[in-house]
Protein backbone atom coordinates (compact mmCIF):
# COMPACT_ATOMS: atom_id res chain seq x y z
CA UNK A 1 22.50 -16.32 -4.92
CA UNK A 2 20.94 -14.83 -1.72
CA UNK A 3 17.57 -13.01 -1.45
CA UNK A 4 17.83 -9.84 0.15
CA UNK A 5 14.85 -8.46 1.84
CA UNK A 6 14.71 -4.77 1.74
CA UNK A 7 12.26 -3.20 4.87
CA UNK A 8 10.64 -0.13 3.92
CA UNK A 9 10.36 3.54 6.63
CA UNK A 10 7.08 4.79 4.22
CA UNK A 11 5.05 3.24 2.14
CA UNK A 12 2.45 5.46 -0.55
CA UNK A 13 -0.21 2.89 -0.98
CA UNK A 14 -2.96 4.47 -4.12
CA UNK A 15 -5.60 1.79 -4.17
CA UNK A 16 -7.98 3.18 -6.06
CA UNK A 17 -9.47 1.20 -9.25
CA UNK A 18 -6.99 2.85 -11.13
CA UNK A 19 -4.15 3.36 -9.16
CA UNK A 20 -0.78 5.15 -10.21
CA UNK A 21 2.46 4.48 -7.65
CA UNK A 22 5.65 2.72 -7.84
CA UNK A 23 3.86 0.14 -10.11
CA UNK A 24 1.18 0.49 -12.53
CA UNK A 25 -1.63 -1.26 -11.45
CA UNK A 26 -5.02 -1.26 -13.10
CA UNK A 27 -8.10 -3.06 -11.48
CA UNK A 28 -11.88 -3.04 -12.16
CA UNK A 29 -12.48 -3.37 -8.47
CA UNK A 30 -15.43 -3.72 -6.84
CA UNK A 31 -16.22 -2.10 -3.43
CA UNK A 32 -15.50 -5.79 -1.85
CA UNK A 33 -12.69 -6.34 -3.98
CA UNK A 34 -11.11 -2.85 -2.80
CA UNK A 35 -11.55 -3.46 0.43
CA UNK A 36 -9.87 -7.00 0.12
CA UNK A 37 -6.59 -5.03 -1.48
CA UNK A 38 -6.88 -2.84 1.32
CA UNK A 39 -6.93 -5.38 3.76
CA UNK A 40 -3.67 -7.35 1.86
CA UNK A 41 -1.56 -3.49 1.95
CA UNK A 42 -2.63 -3.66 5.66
CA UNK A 43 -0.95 -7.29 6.10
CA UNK A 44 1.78 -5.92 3.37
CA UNK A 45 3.06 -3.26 5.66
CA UNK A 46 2.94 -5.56 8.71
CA UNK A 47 5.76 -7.07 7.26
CA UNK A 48 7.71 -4.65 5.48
CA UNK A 49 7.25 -1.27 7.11
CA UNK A 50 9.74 -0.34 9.55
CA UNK A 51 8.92 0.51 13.12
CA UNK A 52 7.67 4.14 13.14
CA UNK A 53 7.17 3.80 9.45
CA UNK A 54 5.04 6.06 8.20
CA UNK A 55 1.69 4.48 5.38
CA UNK A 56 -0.28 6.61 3.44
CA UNK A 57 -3.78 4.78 1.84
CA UNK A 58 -5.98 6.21 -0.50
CA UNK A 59 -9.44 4.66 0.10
CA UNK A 60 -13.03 5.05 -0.75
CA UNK A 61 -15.47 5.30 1.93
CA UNK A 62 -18.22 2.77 2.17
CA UNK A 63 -19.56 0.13 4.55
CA UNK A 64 -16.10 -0.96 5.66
CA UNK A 65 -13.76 1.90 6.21
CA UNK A 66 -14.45 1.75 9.89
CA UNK A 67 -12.89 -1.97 10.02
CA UNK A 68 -10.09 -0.76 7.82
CA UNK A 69 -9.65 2.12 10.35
CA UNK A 70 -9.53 -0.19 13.37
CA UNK A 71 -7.00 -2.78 12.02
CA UNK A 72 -4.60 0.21 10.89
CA UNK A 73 -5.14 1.58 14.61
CA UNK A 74 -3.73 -2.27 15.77
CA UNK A 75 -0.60 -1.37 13.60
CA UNK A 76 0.38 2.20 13.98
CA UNK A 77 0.68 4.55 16.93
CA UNK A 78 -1.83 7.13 14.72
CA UNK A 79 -4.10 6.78 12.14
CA UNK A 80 -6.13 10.31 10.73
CA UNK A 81 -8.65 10.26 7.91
CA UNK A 82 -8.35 13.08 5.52
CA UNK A 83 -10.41 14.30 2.23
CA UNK A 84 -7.79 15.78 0.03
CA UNK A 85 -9.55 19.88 -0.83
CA UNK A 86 -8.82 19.26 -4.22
CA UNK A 87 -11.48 16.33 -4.16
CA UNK A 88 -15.30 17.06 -4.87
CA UNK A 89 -17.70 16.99 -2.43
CA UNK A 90 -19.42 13.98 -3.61
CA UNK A 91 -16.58 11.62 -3.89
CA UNK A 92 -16.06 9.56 -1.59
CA UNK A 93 -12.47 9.51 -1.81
CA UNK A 94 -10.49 9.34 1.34
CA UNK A 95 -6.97 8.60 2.70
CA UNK A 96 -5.91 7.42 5.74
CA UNK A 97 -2.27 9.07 7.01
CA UNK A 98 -1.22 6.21 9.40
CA UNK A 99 2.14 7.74 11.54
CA UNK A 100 4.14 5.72 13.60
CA UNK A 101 4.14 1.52 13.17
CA UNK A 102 4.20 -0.03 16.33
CA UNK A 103 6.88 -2.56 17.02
CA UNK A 104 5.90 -6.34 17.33
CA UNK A 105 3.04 -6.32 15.50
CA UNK A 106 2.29 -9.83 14.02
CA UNK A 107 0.20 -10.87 11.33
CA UNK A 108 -1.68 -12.93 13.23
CA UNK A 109 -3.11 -10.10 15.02
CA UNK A 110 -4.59 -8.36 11.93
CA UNK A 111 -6.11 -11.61 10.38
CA UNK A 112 -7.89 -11.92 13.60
CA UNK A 113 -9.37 -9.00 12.95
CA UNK A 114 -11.30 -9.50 9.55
């Protein structure tokens, strides 16, 4: 029996410490630990996502959103941070709409990177 490989146009990625998508994944992250999940979707959608694929990441800003930010930038053609208005002031709660994968990006690229 053969292993098919399905690529993926958009990709929802919730990665909070609680997060609801596709699957039901619960974590007791901490802000290192986040990140670290953040950094594997980034590498996830590397390989799955196809070219001008569309990833939307729910993160929480701290001391390395701005890394996250530049390795997304590496693998799509835009990436936009935005504060949904239904989310309080306080929280630091953030996503980052990334538009448009760029082709040829390799792996190798990204882990150079963190």
């Amino acid at each position: 029996m053969a292993i098919q490989w399905y690529i993926l146009r958009s990709s929802l990625m919730n990665l909070s410490p609680t997060g609801d998508t596709l699957l039901h994944l619960e974590f007791c992250l901490y802000a290192n630990e986040l990140q670290d999940l953040c950094d594997a979707a980034t590498l996830f959608v590397v390989d799955v996502l196809k070219t001008q694929g569309t990833l939307l990441m729910k993160f929480y800003q701290g001391p390395e959103d701005k890394a996250l930010e530049t390795r997304l930038k590496m693998v799509f053609e835009r990436v936009k941070r935005e504060k949904p208005e239904a989310s309080r002031d306080e929280s630091r709660e953030m996503y980052f709409v990334c538009l448009k994968k760029r082709a040829g990006v390799k792996r190798s690229q990204i882990l150079e990177n963190m």
